[in-house]
PDB file of N, CA and C in Angstrom:
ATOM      1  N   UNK A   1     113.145 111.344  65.465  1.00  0.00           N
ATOM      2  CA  UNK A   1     112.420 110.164  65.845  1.00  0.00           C
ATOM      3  C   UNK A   1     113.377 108.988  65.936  1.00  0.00           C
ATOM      4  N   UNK A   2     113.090 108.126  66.747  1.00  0.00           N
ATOM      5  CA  UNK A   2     113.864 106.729  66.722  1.00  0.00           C
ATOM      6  C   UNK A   2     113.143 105.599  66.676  1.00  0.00           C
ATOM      7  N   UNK A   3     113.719 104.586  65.816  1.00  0.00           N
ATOM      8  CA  UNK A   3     113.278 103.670  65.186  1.00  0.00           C
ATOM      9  C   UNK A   3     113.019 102.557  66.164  1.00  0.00           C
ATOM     10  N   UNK A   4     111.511 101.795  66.308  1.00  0.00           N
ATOM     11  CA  UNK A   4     112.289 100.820  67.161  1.00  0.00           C
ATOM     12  C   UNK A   4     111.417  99.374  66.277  1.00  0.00           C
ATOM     13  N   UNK A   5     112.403  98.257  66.186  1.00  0.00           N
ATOM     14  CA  UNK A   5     111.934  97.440  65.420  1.00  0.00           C
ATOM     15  C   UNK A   5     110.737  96.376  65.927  1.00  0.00           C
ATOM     16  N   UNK A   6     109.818  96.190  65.128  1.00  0.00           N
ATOM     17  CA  UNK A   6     108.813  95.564  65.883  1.00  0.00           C
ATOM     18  C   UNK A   6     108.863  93.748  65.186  1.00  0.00           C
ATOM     19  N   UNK A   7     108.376  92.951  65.665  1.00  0.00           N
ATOM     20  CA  UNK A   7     108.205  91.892  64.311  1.00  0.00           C
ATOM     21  C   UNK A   7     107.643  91.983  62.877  1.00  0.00           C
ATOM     22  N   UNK A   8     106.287  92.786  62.623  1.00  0.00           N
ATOM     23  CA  UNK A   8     106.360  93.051  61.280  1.00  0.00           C
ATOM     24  C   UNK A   8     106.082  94.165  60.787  1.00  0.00           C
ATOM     25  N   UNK A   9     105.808  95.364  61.786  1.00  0.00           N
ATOM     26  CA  UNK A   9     106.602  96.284  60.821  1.00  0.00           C
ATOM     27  C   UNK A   9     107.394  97.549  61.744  1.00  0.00           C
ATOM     28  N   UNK A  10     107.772  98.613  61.246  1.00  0.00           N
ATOM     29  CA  UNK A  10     108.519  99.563  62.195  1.00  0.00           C
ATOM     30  C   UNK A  10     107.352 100.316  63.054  1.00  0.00           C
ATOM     31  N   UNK A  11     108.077 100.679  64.198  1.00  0.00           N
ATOM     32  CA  UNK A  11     106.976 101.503  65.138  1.00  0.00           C
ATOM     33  C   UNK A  11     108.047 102.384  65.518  1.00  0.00           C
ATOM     34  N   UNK A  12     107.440 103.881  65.228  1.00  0.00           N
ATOM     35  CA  UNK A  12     108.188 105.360  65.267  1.00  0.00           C
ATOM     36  C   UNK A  12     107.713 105.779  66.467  1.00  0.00           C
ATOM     37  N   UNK A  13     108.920 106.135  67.897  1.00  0.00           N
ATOM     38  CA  UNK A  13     108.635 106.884  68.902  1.00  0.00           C
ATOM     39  C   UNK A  13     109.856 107.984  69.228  1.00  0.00           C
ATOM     40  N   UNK A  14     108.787 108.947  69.345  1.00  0.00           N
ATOM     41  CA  UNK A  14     109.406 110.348  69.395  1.00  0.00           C
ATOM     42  C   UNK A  14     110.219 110.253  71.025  1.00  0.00           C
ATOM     43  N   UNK A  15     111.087 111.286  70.921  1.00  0.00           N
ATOM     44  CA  UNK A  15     112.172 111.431  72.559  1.00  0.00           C
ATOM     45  C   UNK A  15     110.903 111.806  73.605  1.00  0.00           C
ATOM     46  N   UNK A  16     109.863 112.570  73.286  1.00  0.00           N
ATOM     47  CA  UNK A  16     109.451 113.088  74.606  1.00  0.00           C
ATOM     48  C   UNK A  16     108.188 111.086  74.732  1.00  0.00           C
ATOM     49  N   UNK A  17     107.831 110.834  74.050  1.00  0.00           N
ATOM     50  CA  UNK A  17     107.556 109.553  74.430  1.00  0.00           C
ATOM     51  C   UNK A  17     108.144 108.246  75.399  1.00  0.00           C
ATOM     52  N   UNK A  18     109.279 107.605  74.931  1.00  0.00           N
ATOM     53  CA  UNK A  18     110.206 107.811  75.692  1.00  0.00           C
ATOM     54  C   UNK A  18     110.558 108.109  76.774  1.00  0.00           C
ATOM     55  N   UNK A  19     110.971 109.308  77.007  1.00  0.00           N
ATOM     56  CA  UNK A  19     110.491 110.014  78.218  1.00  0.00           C
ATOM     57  C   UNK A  19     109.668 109.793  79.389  1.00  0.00           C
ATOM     58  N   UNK A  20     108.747 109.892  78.814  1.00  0.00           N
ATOM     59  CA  UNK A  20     107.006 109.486  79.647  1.00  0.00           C
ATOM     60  C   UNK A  20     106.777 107.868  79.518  1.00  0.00           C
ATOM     61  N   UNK A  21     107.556 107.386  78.760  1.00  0.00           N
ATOM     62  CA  UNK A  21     107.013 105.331  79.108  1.00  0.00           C
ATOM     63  C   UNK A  21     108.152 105.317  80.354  1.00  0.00           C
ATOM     64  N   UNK A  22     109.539 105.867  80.431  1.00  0.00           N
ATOM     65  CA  UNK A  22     110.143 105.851  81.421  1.00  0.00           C
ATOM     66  C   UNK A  22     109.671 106.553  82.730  1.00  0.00           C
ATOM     67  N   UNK A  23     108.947 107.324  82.767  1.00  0.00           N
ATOM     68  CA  UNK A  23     108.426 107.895  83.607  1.00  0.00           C
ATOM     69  C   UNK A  23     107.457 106.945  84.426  1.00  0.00           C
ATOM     70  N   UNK A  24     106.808 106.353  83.419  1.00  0.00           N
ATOM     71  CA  UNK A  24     105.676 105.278  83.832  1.00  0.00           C
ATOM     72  C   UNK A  24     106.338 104.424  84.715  1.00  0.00           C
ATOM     73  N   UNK A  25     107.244 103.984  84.033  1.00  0.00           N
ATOM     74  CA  UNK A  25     108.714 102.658  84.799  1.00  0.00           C
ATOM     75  C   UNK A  25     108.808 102.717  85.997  1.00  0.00           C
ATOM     76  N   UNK A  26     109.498 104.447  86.265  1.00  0.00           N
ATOM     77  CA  UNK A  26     109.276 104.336  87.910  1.00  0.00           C
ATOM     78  C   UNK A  26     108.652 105.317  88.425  1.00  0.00           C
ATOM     79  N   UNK A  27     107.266 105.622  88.038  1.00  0.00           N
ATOM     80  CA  UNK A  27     106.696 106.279  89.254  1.00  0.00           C
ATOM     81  C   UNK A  27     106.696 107.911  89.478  1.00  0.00           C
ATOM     82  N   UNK A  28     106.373 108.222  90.429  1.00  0.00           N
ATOM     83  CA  UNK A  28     106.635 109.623  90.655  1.00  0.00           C
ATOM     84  C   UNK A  28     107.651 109.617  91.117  1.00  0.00           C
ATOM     85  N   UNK A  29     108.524 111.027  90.226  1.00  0.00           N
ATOM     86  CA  UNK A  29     109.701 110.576  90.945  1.00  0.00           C
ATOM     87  C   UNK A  29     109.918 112.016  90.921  1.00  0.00           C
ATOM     88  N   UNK A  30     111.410 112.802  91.190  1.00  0.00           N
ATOM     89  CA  UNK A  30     111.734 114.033  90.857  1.00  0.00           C
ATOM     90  C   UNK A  30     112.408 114.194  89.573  1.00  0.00           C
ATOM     91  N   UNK A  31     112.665 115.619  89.122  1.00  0.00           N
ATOM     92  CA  UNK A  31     112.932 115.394  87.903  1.00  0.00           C
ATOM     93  C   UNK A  31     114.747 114.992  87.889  1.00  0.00           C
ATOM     94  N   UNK A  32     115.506 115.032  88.743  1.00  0.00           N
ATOM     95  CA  UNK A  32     117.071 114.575  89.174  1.00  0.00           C
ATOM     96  C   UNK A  32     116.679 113.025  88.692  1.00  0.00           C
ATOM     97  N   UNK A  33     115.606 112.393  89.392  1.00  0.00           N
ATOM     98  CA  UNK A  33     115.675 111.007  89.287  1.00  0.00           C
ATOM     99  C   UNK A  33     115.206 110.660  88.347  1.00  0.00           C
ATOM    100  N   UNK A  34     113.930 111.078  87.796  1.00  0.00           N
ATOM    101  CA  UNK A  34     113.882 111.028  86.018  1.00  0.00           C
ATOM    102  C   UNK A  34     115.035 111.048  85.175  1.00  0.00           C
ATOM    103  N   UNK A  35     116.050 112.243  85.370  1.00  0.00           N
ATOM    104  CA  UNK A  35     117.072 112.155  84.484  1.00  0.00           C
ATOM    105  C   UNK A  35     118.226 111.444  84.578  1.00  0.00           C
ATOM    106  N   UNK A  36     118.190 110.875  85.921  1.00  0.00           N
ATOM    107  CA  UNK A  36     119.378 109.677  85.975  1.00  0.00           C
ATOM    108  C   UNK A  36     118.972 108.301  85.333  1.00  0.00           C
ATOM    109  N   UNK A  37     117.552 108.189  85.803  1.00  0.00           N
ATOM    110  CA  UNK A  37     116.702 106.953  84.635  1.00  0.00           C
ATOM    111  C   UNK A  37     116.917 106.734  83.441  1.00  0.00           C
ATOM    112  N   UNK A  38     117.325 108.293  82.388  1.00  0.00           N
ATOM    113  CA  UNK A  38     117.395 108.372  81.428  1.00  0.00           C
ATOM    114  C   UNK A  38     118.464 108.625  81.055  1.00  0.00           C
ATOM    115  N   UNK A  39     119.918 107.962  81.729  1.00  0.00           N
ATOM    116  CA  UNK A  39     120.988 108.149  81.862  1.00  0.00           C
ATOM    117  C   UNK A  39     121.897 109.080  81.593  1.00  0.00           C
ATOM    118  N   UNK A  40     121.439 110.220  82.236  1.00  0.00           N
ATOM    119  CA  UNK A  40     121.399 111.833  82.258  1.00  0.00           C
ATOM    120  C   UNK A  40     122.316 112.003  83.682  1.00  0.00           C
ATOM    121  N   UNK A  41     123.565 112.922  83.521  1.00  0.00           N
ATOM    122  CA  UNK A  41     123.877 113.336  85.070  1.00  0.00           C
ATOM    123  C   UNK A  41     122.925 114.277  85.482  1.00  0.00           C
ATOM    124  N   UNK A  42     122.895 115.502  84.795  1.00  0.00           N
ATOM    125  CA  UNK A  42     122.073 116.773  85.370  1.00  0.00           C
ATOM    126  C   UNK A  42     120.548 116.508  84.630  1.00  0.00           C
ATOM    127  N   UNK A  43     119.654 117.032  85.621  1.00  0.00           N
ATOM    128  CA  UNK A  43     118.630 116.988  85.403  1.00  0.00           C
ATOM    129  C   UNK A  43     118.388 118.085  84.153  1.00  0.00           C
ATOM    130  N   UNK A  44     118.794 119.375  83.592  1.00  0.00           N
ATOM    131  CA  UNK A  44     118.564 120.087  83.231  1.00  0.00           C
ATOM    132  C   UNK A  44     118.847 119.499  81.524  1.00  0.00           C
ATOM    133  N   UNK A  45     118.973 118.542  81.749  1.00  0.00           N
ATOM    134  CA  UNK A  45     119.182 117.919  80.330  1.00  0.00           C
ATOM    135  C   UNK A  45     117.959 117.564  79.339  1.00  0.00           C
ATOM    136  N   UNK A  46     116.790 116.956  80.352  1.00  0.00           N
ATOM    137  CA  UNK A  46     115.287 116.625  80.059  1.00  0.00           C
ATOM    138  C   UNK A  46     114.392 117.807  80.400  1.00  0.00           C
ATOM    139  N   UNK A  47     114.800 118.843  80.974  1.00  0.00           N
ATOM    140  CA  UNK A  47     113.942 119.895  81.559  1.00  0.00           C
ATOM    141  C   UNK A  47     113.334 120.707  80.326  1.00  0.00           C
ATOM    142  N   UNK A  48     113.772 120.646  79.215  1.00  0.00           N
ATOM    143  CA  UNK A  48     112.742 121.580  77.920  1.00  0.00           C
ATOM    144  C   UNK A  48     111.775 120.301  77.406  1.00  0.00           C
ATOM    145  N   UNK A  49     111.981 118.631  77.305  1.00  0.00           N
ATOM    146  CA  UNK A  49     111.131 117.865  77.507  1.00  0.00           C
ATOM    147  C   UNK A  49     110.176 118.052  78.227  1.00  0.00           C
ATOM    148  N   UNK A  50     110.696 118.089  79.389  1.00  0.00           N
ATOM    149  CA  UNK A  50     109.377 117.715  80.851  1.00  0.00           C
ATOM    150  C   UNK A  50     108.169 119.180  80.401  1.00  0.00           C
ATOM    151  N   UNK A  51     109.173 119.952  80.536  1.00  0.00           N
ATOM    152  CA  UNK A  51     108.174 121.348  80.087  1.00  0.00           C
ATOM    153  C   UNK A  51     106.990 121.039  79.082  1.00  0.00           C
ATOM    154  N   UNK A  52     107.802 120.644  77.688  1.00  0.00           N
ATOM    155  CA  UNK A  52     107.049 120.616  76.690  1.00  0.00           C
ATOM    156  C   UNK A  52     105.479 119.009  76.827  1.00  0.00           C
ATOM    157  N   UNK A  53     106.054 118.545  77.475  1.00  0.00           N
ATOM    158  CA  UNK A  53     104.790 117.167  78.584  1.00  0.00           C
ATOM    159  C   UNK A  53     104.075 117.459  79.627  1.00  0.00           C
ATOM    160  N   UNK A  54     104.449 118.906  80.122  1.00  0.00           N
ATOM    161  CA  UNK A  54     103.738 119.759  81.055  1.00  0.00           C
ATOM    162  C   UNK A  54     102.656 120.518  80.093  1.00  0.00           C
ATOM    163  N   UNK A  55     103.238 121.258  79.142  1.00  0.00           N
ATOM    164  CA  UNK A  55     101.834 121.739  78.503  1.00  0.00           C
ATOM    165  C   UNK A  55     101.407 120.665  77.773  1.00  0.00           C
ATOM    166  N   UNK A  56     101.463 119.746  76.890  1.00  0.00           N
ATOM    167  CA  UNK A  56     100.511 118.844  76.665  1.00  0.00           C
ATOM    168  C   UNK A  56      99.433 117.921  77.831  1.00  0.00           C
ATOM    169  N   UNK A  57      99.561 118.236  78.785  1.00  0.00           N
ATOM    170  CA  UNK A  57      99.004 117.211  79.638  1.00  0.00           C
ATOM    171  C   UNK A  57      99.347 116.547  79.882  1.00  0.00           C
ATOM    172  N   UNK A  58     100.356 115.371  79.779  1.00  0.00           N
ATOM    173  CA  UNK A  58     100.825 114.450  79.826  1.00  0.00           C
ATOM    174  C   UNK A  58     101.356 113.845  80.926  1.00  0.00           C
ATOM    175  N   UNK A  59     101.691 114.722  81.525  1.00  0.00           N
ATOM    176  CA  UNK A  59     101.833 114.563  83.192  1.00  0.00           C
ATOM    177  C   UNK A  59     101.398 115.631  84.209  1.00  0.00           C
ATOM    178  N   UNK A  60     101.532 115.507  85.276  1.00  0.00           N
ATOM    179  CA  UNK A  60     101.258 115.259  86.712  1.00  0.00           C
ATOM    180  C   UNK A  60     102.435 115.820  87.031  1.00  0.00           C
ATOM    181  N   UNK A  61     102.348 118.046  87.974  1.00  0.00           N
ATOM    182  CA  UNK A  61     103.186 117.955  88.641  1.00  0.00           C
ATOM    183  C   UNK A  61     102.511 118.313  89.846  1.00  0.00           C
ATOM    184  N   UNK A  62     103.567 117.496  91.008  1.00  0.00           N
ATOM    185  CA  UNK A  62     103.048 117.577  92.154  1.00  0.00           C
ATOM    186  C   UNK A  62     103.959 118.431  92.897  1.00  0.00           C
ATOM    187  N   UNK A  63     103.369 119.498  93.636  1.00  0.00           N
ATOM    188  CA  UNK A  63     104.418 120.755  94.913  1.00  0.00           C
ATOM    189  C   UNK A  63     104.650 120.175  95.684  1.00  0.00           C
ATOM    190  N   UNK A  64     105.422 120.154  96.422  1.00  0.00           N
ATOM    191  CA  UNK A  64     105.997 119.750  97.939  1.00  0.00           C
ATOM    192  C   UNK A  64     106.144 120.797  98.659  1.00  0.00           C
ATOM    193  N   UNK A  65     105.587 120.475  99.597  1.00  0.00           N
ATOM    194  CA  UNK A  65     105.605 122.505 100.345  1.00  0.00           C
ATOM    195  C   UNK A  65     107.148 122.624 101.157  1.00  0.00           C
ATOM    196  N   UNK A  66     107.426 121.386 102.005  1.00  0.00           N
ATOM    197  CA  UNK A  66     108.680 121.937 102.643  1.00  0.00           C
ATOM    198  C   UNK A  66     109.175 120.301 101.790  1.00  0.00           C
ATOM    199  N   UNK A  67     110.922 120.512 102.310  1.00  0.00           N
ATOM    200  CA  UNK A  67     111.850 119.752 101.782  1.00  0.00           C
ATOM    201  C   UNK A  67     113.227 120.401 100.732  1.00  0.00           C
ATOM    202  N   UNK A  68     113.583 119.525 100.831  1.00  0.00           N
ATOM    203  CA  UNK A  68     114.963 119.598  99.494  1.00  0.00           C
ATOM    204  C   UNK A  68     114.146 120.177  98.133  1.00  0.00           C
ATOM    205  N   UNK A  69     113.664 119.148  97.675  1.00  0.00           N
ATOM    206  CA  UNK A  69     112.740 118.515  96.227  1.00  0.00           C
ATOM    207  C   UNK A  69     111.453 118.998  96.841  1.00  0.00           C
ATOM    208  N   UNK A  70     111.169 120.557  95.159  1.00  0.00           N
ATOM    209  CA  UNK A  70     110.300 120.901  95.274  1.00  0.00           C
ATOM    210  C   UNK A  70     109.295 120.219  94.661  1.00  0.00           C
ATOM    211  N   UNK A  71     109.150 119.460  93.320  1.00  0.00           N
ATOM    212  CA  UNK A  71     108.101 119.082  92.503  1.00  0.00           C
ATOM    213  C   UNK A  71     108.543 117.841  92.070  1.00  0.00           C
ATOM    214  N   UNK A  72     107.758 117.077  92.115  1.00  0.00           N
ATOM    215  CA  UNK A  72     107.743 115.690  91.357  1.00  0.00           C
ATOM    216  C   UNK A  72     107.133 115.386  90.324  1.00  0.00           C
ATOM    217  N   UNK A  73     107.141 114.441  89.879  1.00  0.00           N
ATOM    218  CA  UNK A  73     106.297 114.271  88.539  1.00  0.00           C
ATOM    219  C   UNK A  73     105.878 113.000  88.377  1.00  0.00           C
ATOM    220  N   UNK A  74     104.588 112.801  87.445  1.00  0.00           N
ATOM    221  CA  UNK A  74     103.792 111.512  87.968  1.00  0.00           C
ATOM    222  C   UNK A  74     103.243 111.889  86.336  1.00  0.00           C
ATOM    223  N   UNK A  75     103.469 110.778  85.625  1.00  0.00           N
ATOM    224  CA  UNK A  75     102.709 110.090  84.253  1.00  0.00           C
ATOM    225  C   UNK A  75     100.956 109.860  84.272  1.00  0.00           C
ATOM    226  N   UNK A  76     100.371 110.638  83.436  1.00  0.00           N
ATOM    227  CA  UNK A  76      98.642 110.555  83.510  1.00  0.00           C
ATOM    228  C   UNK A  76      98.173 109.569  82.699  1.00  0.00           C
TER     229      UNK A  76
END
């Protein structure tokens, strides 16, 4: 967990939180661009995150049928 200081008292947010308020930040995005957000080169860095916010519900993945970028992701 990481600490983040509030005015009067501490407020505890976990990495995959985090995660998903940044997600909120910008949008649907892919998961490459999620992880550069999160000043990540390779995406595969947040990918057991995103997973573990995939089975909670927590987000939104969307298919792309043709293109580069198969799936995006979008904060619920």
């Amino acid at each position: 967990m990481i600490k983040t200081k509030s005015k009067e008292n501490e407020v505890f947010r976990t990495w995959e939180k985090i995660c998903l308020d940044k997600l909120r930040e910008i949008g649907r995005a892919s998961l490459t661009k999620w992880a550069l957000a999160m000043d990540y080169e390779h995406s595969t860095n947040i990918s057991k995150t995103v997973r573990n916010l995939e089975r909670q519900g927590k987000i939104r993945v969307i298919l792309n049928k043709g293109g580069r970028i198969k799936k995006y992701y979008e904060a619920i």
